[in-house]
C-alpha atoms as a PDB file:
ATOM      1  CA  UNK A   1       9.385   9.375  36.631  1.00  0.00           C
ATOM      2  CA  UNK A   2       6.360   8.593  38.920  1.00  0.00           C
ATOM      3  CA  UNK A   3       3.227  11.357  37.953  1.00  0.00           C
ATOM      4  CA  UNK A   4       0.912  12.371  41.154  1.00  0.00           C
ATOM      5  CA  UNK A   5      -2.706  13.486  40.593  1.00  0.00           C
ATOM      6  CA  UNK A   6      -4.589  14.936  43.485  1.00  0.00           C
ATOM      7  CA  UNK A   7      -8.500  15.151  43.692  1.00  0.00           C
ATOM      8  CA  UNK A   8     -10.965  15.556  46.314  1.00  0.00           C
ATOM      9  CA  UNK A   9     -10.113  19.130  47.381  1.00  0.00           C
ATOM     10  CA  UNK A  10     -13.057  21.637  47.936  1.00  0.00           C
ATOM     11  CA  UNK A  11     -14.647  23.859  50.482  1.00  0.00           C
ATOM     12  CA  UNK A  12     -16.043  22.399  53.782  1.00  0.00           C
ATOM     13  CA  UNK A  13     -17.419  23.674  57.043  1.00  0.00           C
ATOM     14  CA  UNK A  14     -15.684  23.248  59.823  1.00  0.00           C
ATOM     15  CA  UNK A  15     -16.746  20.042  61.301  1.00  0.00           C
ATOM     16  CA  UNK A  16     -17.109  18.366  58.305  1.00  0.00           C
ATOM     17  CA  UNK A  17     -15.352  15.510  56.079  1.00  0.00           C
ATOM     18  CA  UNK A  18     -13.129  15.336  52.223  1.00  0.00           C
ATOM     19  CA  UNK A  19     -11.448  12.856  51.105  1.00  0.00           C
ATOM     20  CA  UNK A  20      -8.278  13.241  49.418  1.00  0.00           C
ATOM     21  CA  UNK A  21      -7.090  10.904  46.584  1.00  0.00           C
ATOM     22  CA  UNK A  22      -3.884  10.667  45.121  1.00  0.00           C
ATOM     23  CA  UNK A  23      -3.748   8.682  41.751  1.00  0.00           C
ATOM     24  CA  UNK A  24       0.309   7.351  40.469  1.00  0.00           C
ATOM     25  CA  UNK A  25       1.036   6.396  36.775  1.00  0.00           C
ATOM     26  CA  UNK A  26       4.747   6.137  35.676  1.00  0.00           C
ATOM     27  CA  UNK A  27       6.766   3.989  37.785  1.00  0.00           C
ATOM     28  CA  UNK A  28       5.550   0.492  40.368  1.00  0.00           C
ATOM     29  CA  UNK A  29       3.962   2.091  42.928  1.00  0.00           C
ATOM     30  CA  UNK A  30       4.026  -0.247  45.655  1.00  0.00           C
ATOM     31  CA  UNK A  31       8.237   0.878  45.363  1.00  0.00           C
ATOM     32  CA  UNK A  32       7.294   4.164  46.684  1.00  0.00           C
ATOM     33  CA  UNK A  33       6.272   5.133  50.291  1.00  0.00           C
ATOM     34  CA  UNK A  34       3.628   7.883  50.205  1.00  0.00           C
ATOM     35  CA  UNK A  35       3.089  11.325  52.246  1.00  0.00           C
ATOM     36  CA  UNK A  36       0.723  14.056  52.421  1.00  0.00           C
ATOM     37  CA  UNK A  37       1.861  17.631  52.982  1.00  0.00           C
ATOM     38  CA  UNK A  38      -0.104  21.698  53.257  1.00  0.00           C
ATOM     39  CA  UNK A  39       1.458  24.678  52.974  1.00  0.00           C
ATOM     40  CA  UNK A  40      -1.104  27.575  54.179  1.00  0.00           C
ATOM     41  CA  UNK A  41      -0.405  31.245  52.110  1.00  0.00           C
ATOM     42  CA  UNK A  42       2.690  32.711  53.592  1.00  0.00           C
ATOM     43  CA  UNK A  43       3.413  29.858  55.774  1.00  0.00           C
ATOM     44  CA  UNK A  44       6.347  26.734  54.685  1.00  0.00           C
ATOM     45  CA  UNK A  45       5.403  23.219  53.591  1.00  0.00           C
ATOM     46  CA  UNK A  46       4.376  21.211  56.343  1.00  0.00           C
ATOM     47  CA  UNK A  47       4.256  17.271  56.895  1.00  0.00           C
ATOM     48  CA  UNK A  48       0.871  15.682  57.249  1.00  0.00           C
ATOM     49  CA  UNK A  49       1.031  11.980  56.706  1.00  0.00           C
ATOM     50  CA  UNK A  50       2.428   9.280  55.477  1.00  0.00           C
ATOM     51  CA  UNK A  51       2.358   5.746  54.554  1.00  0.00           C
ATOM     52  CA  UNK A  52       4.769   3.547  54.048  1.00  0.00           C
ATOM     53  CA  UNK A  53       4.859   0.880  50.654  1.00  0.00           C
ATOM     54  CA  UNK A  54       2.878  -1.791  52.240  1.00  0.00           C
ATOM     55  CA  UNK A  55       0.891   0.027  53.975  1.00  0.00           C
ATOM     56  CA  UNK A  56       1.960  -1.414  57.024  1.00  0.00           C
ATOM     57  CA  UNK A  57       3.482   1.841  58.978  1.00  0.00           C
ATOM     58  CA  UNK A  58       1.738   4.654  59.489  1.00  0.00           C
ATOM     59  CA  UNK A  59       2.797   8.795  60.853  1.00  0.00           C
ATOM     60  CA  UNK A  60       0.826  11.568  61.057  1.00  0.00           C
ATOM     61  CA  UNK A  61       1.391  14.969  62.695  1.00  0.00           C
ATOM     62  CA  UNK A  62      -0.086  15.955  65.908  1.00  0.00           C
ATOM     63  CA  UNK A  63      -2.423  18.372  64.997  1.00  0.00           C
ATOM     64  CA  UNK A  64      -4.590  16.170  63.056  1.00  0.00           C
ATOM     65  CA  UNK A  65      -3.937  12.692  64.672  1.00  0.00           C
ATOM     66  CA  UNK A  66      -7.480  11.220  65.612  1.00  0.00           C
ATOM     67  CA  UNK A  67      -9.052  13.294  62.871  1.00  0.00           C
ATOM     68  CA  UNK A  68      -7.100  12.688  59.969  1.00  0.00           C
ATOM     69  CA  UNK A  69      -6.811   8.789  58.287  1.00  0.00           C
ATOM     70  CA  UNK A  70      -4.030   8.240  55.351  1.00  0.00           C
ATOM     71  CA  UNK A  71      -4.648   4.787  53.232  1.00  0.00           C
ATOM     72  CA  UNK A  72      -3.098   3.742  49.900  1.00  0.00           C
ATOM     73  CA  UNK A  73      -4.366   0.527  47.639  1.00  0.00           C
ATOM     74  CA  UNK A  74      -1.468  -0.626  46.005  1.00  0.00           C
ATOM     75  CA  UNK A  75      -3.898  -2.290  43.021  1.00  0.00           C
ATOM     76  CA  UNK A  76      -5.211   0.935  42.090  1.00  0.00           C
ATOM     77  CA  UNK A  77      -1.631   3.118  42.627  1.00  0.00           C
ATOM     78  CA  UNK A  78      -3.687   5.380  44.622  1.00  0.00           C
ATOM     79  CA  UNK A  79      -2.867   7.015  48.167  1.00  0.00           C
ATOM     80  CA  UNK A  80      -5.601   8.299  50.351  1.00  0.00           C
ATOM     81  CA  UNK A  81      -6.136  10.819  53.077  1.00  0.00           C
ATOM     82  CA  UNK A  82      -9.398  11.164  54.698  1.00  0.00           C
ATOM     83  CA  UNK A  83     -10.038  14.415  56.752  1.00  0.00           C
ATOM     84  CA  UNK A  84     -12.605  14.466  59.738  1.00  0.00           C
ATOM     85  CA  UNK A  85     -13.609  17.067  62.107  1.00  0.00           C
ATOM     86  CA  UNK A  86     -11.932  19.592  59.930  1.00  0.00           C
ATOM     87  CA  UNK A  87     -10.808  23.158  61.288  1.00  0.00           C
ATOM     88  CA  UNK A  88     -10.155  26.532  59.754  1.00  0.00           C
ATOM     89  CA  UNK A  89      -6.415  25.809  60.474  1.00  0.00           C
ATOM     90  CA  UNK A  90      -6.764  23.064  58.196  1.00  0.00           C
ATOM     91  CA  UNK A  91      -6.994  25.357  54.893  1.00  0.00           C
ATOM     92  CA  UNK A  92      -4.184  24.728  52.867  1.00  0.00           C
ATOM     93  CA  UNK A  93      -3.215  23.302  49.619  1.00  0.00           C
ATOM     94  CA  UNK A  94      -2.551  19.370  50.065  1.00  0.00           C
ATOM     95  CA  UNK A  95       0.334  17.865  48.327  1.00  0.00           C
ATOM     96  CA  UNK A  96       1.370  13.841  48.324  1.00  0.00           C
ATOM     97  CA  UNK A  97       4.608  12.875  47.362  1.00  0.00           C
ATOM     98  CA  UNK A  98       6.293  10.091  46.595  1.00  0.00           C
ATOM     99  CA  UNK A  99       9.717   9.024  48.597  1.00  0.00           C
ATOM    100  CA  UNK A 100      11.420   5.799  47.063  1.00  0.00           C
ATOM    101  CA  UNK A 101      11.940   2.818  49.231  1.00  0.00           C
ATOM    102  CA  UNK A 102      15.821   2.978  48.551  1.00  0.00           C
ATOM    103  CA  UNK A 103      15.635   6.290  50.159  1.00  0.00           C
ATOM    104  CA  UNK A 104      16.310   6.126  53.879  1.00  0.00           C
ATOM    105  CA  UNK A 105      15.288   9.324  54.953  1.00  0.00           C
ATOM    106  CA  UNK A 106      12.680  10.897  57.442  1.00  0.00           C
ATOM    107  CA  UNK A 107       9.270  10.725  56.305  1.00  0.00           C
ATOM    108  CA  UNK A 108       8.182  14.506  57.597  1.00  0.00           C
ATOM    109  CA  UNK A 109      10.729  15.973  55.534  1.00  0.00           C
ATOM    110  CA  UNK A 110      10.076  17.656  52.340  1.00  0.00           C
ATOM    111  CA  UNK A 111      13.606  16.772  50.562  1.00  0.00           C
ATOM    112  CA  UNK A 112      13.268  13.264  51.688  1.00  0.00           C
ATOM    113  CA  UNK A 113      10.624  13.302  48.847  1.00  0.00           C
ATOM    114  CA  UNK A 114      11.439  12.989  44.599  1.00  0.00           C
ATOM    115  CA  UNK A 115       8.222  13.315  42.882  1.00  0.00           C
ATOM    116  CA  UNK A 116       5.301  15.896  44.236  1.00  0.00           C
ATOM    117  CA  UNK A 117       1.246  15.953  42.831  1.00  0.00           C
ATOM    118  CA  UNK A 118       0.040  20.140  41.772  1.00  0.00           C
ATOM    119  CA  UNK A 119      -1.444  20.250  44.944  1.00  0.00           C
ATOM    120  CA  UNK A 120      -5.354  20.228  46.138  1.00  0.00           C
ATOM    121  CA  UNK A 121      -7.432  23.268  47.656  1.00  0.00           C
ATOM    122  CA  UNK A 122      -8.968  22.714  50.745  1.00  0.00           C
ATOM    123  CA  UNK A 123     -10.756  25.399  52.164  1.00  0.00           C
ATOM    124  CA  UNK A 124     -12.375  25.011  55.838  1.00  0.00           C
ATOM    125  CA  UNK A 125     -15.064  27.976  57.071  1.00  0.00           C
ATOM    126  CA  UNK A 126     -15.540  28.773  59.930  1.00  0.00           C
END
């Protein structure tokens, strides 16, 4: 079992910056590539970012590449995702989960994922 712990959510102008962390406890973490997800109210999960276990590759989605930065330091089991120039499109609960390195499967899909944090609130105004 690998346990996720988000922090870092909050509300935010638009324009401004939050920092996401994820903290991991159960399991070696560096076994695990990472990903951030949202899901907006009434819309589905959606695929932010993701890193993989070294830290070596890294995906985002379009709508926040050049804004949005994911990191992970593998001595502190802790993923990161760093949001600049935020928008009100941006408001969403954020998610990381945590996809095994066994597991070769697409990192922007939500199944390809075992374990998943209680999400964080991040609310942008306008």
């Amino acid at each position: 079992q690998v346990q996720l712990v988000e922090s870092g959510g909050g509300l935010v102008q638009a324009g401004g910056s939050l920092r996401l962390s994820c903290a991991a406890s159960g399991r070696t973490f560096s076994d695990y590539n990472m990903g951030w997800f949202r899901q907006a109210p009434g819309k589905e999960r959606e695929f932010v970012a993701a890193i993989s276990w070294s830290g070596g590759t890294l995906y985002y989605t379009d709508s926040v590449k050049g804004r949005f930065t994911i990191s992970r330091d593998n001595a502190k089991n802790t993923v990161y995702l760093q949001m600049n120039i935020l928008k009100p499109e941006d408001t969403a609960v954020y998610y990381c989960a945590a996809k095994s390195r066994s597991v070769s499967s697409p990192y922007a899909e939500v199944k390809s994922y075992g374990y998943w944090g209680q999400g964080a609130q991040v609310t942008v105004s306008s």
